[in-house]
Protein backbone atom coordinates (compact mmCIF):
# COMPACT_ATOMS: atom_id res chain seq x y z
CA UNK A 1 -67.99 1.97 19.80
CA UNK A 2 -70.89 1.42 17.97
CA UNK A 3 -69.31 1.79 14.56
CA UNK A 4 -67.56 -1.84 15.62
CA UNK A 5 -70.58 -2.67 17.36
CA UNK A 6 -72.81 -2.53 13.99
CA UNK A 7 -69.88 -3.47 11.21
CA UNK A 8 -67.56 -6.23 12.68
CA UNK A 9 -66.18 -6.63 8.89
CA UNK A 10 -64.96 -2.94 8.86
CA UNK A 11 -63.41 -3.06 12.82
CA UNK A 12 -61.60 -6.55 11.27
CA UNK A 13 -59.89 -4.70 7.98
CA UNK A 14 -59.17 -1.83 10.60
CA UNK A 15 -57.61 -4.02 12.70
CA UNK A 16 -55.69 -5.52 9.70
CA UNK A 17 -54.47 -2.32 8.47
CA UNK A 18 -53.00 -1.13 11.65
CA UNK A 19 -51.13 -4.62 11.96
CA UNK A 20 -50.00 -4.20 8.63
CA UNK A 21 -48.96 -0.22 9.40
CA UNK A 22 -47.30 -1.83 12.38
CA UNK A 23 -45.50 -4.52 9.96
CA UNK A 24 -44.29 -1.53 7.91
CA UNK A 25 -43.16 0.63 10.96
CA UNK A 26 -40.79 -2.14 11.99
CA UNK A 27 -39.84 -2.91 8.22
CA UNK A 28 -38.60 0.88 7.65
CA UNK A 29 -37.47 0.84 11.23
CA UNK A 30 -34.99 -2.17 10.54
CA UNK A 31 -34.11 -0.63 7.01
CA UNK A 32 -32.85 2.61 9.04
CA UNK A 33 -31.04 0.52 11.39
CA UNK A 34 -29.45 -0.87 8.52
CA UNK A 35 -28.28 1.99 7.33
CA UNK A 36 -26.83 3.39 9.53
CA UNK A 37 -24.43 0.54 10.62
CA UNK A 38 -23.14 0.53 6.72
CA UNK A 39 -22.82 4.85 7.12
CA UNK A 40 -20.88 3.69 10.10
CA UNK A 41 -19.12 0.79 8.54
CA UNK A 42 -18.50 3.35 5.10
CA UNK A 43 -16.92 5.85 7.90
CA UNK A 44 -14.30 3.01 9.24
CA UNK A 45 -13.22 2.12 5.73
CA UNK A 46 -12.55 5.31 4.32
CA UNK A 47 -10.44 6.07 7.74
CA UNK A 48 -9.08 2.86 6.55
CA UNK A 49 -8.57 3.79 3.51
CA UNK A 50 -6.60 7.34 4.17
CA UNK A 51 -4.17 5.82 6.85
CA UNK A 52 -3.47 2.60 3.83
CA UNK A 53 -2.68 5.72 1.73
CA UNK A 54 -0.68 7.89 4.08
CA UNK A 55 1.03 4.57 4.75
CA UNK A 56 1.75 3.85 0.77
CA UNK A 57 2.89 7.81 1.00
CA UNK A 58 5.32 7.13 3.39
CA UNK A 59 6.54 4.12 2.03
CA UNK A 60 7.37 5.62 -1.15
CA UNK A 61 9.17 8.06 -0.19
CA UNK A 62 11.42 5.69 1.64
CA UNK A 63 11.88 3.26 0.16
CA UNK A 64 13.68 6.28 -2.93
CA UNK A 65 15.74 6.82 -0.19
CA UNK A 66 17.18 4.00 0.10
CA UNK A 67 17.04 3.50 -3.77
CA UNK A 68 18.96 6.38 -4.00
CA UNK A 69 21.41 5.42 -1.43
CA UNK A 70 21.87 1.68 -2.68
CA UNK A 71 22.72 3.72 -6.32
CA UNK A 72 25.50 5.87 -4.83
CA UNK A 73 26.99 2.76 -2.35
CA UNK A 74 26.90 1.00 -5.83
CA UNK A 75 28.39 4.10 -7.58
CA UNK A 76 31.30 3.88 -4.79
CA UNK A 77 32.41 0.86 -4.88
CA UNK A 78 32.42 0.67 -9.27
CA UNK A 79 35.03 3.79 -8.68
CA UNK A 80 36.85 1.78 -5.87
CA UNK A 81 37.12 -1.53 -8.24
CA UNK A 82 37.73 0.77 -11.55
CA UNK A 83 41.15 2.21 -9.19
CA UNK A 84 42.47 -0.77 -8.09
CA UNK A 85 42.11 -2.70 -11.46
CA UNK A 86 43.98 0.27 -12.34
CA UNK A 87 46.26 0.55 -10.15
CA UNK A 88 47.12 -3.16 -10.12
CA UNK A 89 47.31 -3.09 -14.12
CA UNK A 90 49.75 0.05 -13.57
CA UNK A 91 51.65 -1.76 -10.99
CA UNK A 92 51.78 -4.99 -13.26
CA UNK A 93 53.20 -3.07 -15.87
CA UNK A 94 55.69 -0.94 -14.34
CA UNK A 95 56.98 -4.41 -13.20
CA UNK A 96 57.17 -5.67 -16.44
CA UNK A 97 59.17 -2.48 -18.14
CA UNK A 98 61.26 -2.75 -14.87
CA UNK A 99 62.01 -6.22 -15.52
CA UNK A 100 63.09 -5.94 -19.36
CA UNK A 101 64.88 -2.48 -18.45
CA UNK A 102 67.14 -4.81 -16.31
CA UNK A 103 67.43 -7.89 -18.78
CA UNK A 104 65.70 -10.41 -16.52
CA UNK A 105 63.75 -12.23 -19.50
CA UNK A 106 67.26 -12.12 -21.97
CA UNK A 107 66.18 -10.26 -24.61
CA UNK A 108 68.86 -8.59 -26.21
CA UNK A 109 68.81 -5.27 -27.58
């Protein structure tokens, strides 16, 4: 006591540099705070993150499936067209040799 008793100047820049330790204390104390909401906010983003890419995983792989299966429905029905064009251009032209064979158009021989 008597040291603030004798030099009030010295208890007055104590006093100031234990406010301004206490100014700091909350400072870094805040700054901690801080960071650790963005570790925690970092955290929900990349758990974010891996389900977006499990998701694009996923979607990929279906979405070649039903590539795939639109190629060979396509596939199907060229074959089923190419056949009856066929089949209707065989048909057309077995009527057509039928029809001379028998004379219908006149032509003589």
């Amino acid at each position: 006591m008597e040291f603030f008793t004798f030099k009030p100047q010295e208890a007055d820049k104590l006093a100031r540099t234990r406010q301004e330790v206490e100014n700091v204390k909350q400072i870094v104390t805040q700054n901690i705070d801080k960071v650790l909401e963005r570790g925690e906010a970092i955290e929900v983003l990349v758990s974010q993150t891996e389900d977006l890419q499990n998701n694009a995983r996923s979607f990929q792989k279906k979405s070649t499936k039903v590539k795939n299966k639109m190629c060979r429905r396509n596939f199907k029905w060229t074959i089923i067209s190419t056949v009856c064009c066929v089949c209707s251009l065989v048909t057309i032209l077995l009527v057509l040799a039928l029809l001379v064979y028998m004379h219908v158009f006149g032509l003589r021989d």
